[in-house]
PDB file of N, CA and C in Angstrom:
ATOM      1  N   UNK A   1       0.843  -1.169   0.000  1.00  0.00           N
ATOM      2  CA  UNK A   1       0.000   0.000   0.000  1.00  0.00           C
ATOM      3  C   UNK A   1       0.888   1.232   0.000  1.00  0.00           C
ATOM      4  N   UNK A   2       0.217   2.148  -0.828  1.00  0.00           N
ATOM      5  CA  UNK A   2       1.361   3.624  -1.156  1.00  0.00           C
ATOM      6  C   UNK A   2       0.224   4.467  -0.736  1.00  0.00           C
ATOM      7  N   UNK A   3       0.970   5.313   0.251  1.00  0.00           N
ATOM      8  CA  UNK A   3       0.254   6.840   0.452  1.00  0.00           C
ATOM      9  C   UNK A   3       0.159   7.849  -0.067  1.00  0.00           C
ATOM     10  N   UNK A   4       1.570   7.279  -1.282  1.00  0.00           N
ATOM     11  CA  UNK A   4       2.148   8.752  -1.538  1.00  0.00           C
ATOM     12  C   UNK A   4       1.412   9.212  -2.712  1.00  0.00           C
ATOM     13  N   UNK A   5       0.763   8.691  -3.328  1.00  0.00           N
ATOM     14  CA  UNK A   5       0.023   8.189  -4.289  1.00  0.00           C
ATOM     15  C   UNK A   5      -0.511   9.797  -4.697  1.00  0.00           C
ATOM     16  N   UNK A   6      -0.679  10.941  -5.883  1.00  0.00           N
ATOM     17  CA  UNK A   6      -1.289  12.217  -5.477  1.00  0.00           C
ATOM     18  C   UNK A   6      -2.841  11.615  -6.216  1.00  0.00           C
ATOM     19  N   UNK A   7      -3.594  12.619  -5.698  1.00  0.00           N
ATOM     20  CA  UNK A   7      -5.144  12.649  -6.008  1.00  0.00           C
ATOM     21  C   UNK A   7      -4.899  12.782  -7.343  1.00  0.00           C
ATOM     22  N   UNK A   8      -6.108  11.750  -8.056  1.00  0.00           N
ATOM     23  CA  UNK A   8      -6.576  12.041  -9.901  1.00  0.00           C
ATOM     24  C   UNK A   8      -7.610  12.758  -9.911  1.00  0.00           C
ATOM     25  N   UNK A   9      -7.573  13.690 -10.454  1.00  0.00           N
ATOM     26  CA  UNK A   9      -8.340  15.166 -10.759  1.00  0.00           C
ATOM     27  C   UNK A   9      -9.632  14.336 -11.555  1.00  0.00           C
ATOM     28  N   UNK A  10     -10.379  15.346 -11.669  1.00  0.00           N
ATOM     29  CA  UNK A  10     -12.021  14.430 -12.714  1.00  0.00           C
ATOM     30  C   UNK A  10     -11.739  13.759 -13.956  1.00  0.00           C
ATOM     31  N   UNK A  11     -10.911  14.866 -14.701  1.00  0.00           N
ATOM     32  CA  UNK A  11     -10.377  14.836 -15.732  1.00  0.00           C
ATOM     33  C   UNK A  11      -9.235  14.280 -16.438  1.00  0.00           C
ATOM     34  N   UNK A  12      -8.667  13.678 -15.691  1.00  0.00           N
ATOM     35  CA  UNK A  12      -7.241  13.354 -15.925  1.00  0.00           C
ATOM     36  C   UNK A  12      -6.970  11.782 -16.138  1.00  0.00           C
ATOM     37  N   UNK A  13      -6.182  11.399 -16.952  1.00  0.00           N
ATOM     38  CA  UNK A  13      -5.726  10.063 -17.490  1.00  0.00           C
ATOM     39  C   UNK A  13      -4.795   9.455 -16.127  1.00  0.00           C
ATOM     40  N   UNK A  14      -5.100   8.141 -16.623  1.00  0.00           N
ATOM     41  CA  UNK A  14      -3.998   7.427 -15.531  1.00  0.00           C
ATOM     42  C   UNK A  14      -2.606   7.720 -15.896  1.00  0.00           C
ATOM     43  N   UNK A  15      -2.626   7.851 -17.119  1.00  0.00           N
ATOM     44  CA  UNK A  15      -1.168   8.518 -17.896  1.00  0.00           C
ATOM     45  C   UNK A  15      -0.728   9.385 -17.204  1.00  0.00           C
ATOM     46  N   UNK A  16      -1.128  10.092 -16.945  1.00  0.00           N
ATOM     47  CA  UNK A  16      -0.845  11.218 -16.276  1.00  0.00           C
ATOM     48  C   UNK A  16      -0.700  11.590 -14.860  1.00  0.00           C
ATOM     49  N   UNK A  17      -1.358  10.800 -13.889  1.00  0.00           N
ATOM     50  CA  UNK A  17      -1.416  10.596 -12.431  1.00  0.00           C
ATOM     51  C   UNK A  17      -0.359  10.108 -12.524  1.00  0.00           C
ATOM     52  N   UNK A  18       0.378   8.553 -13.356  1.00  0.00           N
ATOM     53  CA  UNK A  18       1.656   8.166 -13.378  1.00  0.00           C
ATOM     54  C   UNK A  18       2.795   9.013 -13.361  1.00  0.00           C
ATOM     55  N   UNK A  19       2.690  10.171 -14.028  1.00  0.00           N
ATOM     56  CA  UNK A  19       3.509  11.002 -14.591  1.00  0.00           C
ATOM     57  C   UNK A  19       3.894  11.549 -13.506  1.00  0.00           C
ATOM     58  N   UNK A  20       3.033  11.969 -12.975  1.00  0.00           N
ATOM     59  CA  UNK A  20       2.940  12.898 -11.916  1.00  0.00           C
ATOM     60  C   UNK A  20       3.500  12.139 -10.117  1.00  0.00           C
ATOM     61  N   UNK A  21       3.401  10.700 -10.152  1.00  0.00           N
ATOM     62  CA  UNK A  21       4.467  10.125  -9.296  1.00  0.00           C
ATOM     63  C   UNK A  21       5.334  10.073  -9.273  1.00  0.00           C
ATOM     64  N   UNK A  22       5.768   9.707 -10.715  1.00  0.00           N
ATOM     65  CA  UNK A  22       7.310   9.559 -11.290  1.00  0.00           C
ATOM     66  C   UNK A  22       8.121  10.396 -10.685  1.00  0.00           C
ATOM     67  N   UNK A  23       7.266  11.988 -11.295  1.00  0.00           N
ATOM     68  CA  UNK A  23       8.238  13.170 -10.845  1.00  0.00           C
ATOM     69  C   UNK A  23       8.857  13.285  -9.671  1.00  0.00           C
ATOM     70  N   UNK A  24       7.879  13.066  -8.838  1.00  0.00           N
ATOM     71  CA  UNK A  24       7.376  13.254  -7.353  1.00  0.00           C
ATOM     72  C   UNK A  24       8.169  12.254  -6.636  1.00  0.00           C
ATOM     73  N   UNK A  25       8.499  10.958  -7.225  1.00  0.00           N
ATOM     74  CA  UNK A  25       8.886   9.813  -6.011  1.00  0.00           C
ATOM     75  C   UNK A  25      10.516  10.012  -6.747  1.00  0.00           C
ATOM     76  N   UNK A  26      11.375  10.818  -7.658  1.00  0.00           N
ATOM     77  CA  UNK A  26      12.411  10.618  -8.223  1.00  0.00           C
ATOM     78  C   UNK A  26      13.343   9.431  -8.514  1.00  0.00           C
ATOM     79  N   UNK A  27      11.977   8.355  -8.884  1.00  0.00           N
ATOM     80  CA  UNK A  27      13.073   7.048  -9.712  1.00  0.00           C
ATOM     81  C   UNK A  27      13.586   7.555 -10.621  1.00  0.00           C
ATOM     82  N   UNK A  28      14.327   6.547 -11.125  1.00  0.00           N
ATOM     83  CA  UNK A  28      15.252   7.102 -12.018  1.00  0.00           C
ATOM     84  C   UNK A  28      14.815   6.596 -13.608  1.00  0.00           C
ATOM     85  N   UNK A  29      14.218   5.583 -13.463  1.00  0.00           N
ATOM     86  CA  UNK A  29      13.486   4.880 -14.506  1.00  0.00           C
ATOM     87  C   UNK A  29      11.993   4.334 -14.555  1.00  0.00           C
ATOM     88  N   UNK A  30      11.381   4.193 -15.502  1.00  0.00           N
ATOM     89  CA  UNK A  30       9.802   3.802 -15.714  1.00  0.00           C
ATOM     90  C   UNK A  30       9.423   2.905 -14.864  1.00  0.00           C
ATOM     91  N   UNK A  31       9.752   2.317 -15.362  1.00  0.00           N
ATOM     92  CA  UNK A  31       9.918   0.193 -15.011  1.00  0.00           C
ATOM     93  C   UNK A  31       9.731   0.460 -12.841  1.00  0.00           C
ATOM     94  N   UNK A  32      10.661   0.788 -12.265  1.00  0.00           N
ATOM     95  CA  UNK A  32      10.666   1.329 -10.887  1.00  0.00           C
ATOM     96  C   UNK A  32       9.256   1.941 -10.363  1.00  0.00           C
ATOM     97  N   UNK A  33       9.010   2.814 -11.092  1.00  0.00           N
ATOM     98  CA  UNK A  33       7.481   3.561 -10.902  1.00  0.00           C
ATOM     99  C   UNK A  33       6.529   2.914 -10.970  1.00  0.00           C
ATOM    100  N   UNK A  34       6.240   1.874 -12.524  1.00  0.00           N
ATOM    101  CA  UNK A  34       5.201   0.923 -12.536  1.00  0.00           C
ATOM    102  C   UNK A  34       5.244  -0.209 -11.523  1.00  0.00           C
ATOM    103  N   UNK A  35       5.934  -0.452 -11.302  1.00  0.00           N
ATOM    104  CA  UNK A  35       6.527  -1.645  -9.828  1.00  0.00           C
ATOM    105  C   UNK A  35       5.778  -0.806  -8.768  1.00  0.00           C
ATOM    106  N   UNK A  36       6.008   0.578  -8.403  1.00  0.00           N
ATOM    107  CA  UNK A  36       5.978   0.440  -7.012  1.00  0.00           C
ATOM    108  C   UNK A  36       4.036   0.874  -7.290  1.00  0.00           C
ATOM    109  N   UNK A  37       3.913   0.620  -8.227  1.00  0.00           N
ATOM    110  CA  UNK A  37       2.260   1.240  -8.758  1.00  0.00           C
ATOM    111  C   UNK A  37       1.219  -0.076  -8.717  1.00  0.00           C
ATOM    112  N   UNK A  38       2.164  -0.544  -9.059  1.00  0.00           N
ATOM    113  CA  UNK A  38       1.052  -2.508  -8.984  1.00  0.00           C
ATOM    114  C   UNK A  38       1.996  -3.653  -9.414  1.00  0.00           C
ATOM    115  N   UNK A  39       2.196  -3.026 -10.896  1.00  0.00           N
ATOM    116  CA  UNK A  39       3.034  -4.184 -11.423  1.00  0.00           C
ATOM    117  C   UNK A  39       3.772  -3.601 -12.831  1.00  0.00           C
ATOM    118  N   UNK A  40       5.087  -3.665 -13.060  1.00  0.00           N
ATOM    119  CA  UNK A  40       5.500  -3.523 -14.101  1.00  0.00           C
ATOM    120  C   UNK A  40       4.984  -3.869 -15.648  1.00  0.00           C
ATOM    121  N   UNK A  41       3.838  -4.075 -15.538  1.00  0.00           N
ATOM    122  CA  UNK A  41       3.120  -4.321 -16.545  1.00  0.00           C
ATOM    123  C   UNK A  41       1.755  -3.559 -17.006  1.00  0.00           C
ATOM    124  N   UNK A  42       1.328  -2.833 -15.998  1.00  0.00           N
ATOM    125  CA  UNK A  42       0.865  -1.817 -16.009  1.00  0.00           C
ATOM    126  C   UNK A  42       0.831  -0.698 -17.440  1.00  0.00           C
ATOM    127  N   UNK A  43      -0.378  -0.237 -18.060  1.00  0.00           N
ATOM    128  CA  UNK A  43      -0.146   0.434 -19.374  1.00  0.00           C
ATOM    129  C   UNK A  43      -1.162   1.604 -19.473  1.00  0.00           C
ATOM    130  N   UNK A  44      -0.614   2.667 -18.607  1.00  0.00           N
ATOM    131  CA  UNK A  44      -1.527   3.900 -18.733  1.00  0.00           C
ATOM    132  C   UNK A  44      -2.550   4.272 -19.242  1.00  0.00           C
ATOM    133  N   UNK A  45      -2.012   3.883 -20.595  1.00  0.00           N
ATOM    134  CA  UNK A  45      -2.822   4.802 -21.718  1.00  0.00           C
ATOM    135  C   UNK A  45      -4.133   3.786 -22.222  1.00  0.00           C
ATOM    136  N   UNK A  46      -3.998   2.085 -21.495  1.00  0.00           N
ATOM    137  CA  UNK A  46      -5.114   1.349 -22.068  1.00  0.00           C
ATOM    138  C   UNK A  46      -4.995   0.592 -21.057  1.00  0.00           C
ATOM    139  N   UNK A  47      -6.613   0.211 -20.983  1.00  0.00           N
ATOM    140  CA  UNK A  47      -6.855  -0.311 -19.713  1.00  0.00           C
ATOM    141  C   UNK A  47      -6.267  -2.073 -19.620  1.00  0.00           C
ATOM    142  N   UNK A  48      -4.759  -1.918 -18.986  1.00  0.00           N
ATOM    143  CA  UNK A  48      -3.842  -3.244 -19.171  1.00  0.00           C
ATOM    144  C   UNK A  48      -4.007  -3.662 -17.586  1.00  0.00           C
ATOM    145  N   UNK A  49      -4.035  -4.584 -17.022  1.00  0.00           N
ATOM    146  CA  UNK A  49      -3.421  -4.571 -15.392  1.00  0.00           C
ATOM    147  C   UNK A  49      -3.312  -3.208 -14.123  1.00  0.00           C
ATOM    148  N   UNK A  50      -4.512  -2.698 -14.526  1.00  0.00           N
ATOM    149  CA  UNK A  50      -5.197  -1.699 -13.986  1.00  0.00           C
ATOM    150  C   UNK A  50      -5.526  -1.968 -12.537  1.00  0.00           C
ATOM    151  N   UNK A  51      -6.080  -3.698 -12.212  1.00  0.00           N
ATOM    152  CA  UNK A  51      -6.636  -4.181 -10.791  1.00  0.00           C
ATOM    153  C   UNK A  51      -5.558  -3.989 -10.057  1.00  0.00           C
ATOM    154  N   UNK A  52      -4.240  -4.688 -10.233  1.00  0.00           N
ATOM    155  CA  UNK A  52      -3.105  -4.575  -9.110  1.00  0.00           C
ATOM    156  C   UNK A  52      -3.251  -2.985  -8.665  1.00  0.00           C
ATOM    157  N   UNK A  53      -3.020  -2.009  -9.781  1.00  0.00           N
ATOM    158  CA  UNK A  53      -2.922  -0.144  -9.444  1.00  0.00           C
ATOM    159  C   UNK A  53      -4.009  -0.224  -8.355  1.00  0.00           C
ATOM    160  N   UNK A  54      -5.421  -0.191  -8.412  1.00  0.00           N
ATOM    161  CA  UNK A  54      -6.407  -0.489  -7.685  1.00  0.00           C
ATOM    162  C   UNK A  54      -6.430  -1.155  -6.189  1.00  0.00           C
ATOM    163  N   UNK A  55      -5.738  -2.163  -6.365  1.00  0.00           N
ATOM    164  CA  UNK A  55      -5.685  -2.945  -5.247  1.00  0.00           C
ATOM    165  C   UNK A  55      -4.585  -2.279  -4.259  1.00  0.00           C
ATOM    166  N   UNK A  56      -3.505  -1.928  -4.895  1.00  0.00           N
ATOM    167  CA  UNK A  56      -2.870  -1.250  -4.051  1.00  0.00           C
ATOM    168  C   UNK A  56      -2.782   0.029  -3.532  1.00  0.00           C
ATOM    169  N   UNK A  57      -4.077   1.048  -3.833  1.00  0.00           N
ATOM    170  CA  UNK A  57      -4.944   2.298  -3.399  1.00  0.00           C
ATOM    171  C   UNK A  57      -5.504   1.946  -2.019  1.00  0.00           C
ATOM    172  N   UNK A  58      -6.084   0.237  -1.896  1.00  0.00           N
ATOM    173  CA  UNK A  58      -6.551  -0.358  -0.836  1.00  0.00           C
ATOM    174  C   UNK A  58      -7.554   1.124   0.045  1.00  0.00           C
ATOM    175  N   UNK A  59      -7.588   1.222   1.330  1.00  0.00           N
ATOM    176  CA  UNK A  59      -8.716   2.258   1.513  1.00  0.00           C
ATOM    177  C   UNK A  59      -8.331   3.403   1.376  1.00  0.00           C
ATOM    178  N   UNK A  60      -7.446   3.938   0.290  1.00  0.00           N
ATOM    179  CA  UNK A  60      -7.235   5.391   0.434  1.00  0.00           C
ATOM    180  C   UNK A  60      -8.420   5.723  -0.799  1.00  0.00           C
ATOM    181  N   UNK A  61      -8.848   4.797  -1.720  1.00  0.00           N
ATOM    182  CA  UNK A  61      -9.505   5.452  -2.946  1.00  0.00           C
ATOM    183  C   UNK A  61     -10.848   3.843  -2.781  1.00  0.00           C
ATOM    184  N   UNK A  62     -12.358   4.313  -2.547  1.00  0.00           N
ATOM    185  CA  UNK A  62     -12.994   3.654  -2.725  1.00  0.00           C
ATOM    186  C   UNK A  62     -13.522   3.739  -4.047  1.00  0.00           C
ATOM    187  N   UNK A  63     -13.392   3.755  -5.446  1.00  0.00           N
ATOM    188  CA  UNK A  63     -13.643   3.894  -6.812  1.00  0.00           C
ATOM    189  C   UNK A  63     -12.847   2.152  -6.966  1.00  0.00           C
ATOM    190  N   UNK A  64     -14.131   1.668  -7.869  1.00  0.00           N
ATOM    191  CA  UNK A  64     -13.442   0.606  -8.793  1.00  0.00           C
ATOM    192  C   UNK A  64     -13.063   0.308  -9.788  1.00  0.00           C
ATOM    193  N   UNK A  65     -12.738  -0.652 -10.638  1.00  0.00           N
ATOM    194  CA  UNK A  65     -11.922  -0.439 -11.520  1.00  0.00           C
ATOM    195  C   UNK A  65     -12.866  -0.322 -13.063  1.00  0.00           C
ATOM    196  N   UNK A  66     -14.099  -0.312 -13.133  1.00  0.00           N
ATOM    197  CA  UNK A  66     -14.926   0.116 -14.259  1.00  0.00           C
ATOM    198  C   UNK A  66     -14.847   1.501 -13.916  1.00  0.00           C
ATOM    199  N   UNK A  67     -14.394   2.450 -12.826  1.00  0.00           N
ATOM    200  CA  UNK A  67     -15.197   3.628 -12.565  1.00  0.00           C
ATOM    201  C   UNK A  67     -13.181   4.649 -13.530  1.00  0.00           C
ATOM    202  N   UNK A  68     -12.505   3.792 -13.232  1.00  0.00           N
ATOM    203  CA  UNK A  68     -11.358   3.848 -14.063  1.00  0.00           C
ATOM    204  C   UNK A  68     -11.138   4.179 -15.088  1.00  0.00           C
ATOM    205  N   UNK A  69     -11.714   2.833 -15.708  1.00  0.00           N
ATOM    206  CA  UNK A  69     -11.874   2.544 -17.274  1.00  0.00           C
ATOM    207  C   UNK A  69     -12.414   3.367 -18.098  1.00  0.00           C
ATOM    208  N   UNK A  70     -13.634   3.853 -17.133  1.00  0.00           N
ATOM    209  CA  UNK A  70     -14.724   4.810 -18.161  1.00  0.00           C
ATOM    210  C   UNK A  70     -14.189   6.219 -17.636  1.00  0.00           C
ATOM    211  N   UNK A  71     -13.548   6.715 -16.850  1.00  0.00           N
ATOM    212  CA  UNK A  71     -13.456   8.114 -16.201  1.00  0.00           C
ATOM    213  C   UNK A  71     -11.428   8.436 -16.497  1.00  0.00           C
ATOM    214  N   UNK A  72     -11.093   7.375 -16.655  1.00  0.00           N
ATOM    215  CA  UNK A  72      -9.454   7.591 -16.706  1.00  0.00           C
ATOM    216  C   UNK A  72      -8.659   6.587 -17.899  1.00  0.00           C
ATOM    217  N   UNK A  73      -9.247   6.513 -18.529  1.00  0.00           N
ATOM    218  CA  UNK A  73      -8.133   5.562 -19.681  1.00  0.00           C
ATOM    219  C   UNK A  73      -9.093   5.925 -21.282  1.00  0.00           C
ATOM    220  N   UNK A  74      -8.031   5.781 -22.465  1.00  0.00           N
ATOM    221  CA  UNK A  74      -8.576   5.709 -23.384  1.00  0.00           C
ATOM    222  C   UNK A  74      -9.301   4.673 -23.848  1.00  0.00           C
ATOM    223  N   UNK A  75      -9.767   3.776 -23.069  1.00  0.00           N
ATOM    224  CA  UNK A  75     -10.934   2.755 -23.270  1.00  0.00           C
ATOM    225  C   UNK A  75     -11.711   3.270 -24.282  1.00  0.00           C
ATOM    226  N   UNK A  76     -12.409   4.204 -23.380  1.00  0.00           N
ATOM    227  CA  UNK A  76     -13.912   4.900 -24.358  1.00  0.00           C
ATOM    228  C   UNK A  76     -13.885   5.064 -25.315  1.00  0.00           C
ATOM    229  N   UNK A  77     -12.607   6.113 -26.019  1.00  0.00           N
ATOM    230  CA  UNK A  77     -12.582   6.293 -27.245  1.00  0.00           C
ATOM    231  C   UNK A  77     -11.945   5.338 -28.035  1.00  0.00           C
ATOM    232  N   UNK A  78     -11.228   4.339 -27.886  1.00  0.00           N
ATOM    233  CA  UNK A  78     -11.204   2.921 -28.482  1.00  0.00           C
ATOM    234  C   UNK A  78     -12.177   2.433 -28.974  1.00  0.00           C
ATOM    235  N   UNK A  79     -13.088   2.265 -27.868  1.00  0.00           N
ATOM    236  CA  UNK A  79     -14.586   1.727 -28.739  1.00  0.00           C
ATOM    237  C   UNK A  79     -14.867   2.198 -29.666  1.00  0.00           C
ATOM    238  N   UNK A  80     -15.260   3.488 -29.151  1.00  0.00           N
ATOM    239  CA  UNK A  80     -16.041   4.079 -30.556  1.00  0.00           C
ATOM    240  C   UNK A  80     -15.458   4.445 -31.569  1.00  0.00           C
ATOM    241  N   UNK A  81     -14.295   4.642 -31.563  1.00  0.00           N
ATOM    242  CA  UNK A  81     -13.649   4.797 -33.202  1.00  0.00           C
ATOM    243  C   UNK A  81     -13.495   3.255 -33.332  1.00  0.00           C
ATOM    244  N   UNK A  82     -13.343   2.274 -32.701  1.00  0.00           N
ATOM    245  CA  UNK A  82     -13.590   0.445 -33.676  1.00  0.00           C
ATOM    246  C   UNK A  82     -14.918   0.673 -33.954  1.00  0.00           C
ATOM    247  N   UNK A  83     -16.057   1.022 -33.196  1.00  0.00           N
ATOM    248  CA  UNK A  83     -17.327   0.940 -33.645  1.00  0.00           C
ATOM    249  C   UNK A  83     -17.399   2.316 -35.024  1.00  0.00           C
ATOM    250  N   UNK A  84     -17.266   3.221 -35.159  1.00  0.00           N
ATOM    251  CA  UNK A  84     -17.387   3.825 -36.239  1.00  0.00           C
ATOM    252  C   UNK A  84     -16.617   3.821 -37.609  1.00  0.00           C
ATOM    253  N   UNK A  85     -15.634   3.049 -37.092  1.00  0.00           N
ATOM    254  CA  UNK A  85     -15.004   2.714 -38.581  1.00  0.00           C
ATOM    255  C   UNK A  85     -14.436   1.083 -38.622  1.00  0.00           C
ATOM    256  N   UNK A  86     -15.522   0.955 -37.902  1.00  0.00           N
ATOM    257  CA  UNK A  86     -15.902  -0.963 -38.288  1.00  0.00           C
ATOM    258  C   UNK A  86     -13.758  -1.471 -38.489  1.00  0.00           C
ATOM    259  N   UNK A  87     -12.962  -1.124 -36.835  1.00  0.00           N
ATOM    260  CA  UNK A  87     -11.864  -1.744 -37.231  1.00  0.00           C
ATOM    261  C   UNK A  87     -11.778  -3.106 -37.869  1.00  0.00           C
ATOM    262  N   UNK A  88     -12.786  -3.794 -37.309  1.00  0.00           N
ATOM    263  CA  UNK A  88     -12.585  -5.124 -37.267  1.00  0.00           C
ATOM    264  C   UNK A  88     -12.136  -5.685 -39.167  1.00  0.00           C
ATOM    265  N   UNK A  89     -12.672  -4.503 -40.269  1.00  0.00           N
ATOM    266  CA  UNK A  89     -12.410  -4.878 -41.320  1.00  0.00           C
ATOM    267  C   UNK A  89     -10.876  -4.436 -41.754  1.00  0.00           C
ATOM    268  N   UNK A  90     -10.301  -3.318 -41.070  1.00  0.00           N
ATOM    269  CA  UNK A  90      -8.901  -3.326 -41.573  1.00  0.00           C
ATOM    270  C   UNK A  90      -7.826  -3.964 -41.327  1.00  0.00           C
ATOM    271  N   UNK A  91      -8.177  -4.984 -40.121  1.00  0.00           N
ATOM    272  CA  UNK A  91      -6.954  -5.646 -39.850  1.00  0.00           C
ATOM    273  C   UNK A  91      -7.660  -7.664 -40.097  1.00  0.00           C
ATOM    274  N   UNK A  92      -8.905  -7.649 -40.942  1.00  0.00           N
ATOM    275  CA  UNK A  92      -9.243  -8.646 -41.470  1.00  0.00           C
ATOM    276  C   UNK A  92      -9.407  -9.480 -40.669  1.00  0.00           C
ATOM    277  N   UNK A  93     -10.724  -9.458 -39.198  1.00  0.00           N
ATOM    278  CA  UNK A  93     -10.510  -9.679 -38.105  1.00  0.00           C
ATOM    279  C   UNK A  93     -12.040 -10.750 -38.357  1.00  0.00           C
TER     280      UNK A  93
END
């Protein structure tokens, strides 16, 4: 469990809350930050191994991990640009 963790604004990407530890906890490399975040496997910008990040908020943040997905990652707009330009036909899926 991390305290140090800063508050995610309404608006703001997990990309960016990351960013904003990084600075803040002065590792020296990525890989270090995503470790001490859940798991080095962890992927900001799409909703990858998001539960460990979550789990290790433990009671400082009661939000779950759909409230994430739809409020902090480019999930959303994934969908709907596959749904409006029918990806599934350009990569012959």
């Amino acid at each position: 469990m991390n305290s140090f963790i800063p508050n995610i604004q309404e608006d703001e990407l997990l990309f960016s809350l990351f960013a904003r530890y990084h600075e803040r906890s002065l590792n020296k490399n990525e890989k270090t930050t995503l470790t001490e975040l859940g798991s080095p496997k962890i992927n900001p910008l799409l909703p990858n191994n998001i539960q460990s990040f979550i789990e290790m908020l433990g009671p400082f943040d009661t939000r779950d991990e759909e409230y994430y997905l739809k409020y902090h990652t480019l999930l959303f707009i994934i969908v709907i640009f596959s749904l409006l330009f029918n990806i599934n036909t350009y990569y012959n899926i």
